[in-house]
C-alpha atoms as a PDB file:
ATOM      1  CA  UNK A   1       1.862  11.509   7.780  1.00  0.00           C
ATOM      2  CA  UNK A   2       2.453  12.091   3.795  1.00  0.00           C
ATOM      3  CA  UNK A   3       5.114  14.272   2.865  1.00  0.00           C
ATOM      4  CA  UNK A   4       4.809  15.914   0.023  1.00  0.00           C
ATOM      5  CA  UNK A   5       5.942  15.228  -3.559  1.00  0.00           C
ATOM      6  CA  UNK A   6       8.426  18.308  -3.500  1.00  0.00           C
ATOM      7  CA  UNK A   7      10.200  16.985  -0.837  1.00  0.00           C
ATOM      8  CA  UNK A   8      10.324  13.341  -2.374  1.00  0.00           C
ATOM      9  CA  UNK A   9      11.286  14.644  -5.694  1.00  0.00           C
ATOM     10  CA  UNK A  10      14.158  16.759  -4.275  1.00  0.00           C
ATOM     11  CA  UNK A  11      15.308  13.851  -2.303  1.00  0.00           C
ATOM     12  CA  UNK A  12      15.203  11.416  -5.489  1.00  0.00           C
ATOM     13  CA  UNK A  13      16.633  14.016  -7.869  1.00  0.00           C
ATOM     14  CA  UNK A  14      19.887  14.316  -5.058  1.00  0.00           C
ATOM     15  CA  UNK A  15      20.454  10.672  -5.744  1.00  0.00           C
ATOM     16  CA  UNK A  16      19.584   9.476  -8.607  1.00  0.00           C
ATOM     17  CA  UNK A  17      20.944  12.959 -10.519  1.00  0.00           C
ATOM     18  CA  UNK A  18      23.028  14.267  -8.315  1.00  0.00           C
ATOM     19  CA  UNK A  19      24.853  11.317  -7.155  1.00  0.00           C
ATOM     20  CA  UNK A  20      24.632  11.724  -2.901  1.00  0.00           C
ATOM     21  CA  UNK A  21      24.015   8.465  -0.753  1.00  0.00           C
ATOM     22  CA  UNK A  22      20.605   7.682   0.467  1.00  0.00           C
ATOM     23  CA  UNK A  23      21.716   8.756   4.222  1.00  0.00           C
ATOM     24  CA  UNK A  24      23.752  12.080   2.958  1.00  0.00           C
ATOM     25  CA  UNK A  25      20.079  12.644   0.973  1.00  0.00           C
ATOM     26  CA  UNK A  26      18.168  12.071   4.272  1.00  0.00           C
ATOM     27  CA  UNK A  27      20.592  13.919   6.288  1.00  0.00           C
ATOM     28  CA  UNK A  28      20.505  17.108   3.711  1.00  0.00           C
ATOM     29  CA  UNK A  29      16.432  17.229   3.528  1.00  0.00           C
ATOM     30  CA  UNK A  30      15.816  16.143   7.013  1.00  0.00           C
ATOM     31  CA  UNK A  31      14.023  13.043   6.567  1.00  0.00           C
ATOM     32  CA  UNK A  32      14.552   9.731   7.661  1.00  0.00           C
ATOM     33  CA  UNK A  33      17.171   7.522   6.019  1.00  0.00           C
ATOM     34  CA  UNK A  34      14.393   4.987   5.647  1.00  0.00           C
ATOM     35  CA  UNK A  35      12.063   7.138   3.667  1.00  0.00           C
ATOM     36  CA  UNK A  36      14.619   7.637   1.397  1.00  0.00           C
ATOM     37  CA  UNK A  37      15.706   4.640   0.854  1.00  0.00           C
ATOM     38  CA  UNK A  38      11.754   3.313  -0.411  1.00  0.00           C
ATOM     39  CA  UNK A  39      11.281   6.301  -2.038  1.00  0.00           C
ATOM     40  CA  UNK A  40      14.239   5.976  -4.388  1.00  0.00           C
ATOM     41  CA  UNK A  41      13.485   2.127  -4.613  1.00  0.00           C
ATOM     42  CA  UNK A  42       9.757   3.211  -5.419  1.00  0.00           C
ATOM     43  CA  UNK A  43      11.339   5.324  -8.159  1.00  0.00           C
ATOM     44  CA  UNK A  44      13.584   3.047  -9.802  1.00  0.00           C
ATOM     45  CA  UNK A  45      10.898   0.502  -9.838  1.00  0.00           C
ATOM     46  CA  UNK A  46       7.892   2.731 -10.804  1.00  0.00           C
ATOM     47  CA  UNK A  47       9.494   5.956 -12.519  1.00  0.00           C
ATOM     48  CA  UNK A  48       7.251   7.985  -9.977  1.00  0.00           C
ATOM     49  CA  UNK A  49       7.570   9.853  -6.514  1.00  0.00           C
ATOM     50  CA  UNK A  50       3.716   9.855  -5.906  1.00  0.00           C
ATOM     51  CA  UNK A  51       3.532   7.613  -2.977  1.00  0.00           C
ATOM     52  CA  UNK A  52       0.992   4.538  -3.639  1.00  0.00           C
ATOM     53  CA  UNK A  53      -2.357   4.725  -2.125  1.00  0.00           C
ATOM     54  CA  UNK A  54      -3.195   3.878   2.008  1.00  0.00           C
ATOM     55  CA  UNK A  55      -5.530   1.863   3.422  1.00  0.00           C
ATOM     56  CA  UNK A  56      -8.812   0.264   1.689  1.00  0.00           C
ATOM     57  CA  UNK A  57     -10.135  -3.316   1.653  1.00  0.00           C
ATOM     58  CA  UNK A  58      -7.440  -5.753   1.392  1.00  0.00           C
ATOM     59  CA  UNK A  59      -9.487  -8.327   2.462  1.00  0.00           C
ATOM     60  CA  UNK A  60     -12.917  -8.685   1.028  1.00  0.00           C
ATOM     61  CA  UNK A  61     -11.787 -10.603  -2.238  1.00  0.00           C
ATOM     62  CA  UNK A  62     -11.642 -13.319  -0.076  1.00  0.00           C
ATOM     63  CA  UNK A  63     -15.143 -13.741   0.727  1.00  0.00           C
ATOM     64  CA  UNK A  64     -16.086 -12.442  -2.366  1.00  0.00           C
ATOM     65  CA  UNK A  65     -15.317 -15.243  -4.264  1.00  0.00           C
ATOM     66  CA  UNK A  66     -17.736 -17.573  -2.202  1.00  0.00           C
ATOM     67  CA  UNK A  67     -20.478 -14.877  -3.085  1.00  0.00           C
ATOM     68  CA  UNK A  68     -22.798 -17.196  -4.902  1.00  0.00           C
ATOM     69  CA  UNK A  69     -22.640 -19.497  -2.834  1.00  0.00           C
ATOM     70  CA  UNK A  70     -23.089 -17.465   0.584  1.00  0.00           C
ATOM     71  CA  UNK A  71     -26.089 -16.006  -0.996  1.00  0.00           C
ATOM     72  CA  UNK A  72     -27.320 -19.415  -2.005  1.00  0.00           C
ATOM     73  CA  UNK A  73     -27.290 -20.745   1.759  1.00  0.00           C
ATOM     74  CA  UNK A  74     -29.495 -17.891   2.815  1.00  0.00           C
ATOM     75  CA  UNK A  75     -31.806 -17.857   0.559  1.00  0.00           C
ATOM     76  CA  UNK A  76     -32.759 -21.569   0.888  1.00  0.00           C
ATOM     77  CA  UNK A  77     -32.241 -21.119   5.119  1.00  0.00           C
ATOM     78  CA  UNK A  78     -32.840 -17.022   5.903  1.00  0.00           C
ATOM     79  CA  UNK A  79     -32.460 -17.632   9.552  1.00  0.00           C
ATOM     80  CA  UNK A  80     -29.226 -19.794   8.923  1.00  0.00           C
ATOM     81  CA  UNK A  81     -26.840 -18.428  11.781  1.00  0.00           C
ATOM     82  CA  UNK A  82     -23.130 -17.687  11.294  1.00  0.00           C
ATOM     83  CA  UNK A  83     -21.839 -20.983  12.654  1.00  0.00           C
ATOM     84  CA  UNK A  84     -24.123 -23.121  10.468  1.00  0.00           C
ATOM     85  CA  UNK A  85     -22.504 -21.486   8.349  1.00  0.00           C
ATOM     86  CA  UNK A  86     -18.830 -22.226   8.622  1.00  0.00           C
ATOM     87  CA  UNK A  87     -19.665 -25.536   9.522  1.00  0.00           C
ATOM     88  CA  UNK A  88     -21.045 -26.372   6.170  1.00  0.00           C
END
C-alpha cells in the first residue's frame, strides 16, 4: 500500500528540518520506523519524497539481447521446439 506524499513529506520535513530521530518521526506520524528510515535515505539521495515506481519487467533485457539471434533460429527451423533451443 502507497502512502501518500503528504505523509512522506511531513515525515522528511520532521527530520531533516526539524531535527527529530527517524523512530520519534515514525512514532509522531504513525508509520513504521522502517518507512522512515528509506524514505529519508530516498531523500537525501534523490532530493524527492515521490516513491520510485513498482513492479514492471525486470527481466526481459535479458532475452532481449539474444533477439536476433532467437529470431534467426526460427526462421531457418519454424517448428524448432524450446529445448532445441537451449541446447544450441
Amino acid at each position: 500500500m502507497a502512502l501518500s506524499d503528504d505523509l512522506r513529506k511531513r515525515v522528511v520535513e520532521a527530520v531533516v528540518v526539524d531535527g527529530l530521530s527517524r523512530n520519534k518521526a515514525a512514532k509522531l506520524f504513525k508509520v513504521s520506523i522502517a518507512s522512515a528510515v528509506r524514505w529519508v535515505k530516498h531523500f537525501e539521495i534523490t532530493g524527492d519524497i515521490s516513491p520510485l515506481p513498482c513492479g514492471g519487467d525486470r527481466r526481459s533485457g535479458r532475452i532481449e539481447v539474444h533477439h536476433d539471434y532467437l529470431r534467426g533460429l526460427i526462421r531457418r527451423a519454424p517448428d524448432i521446439a524450446l529445448l532445441e533451443i537451449q541446447e544450441r
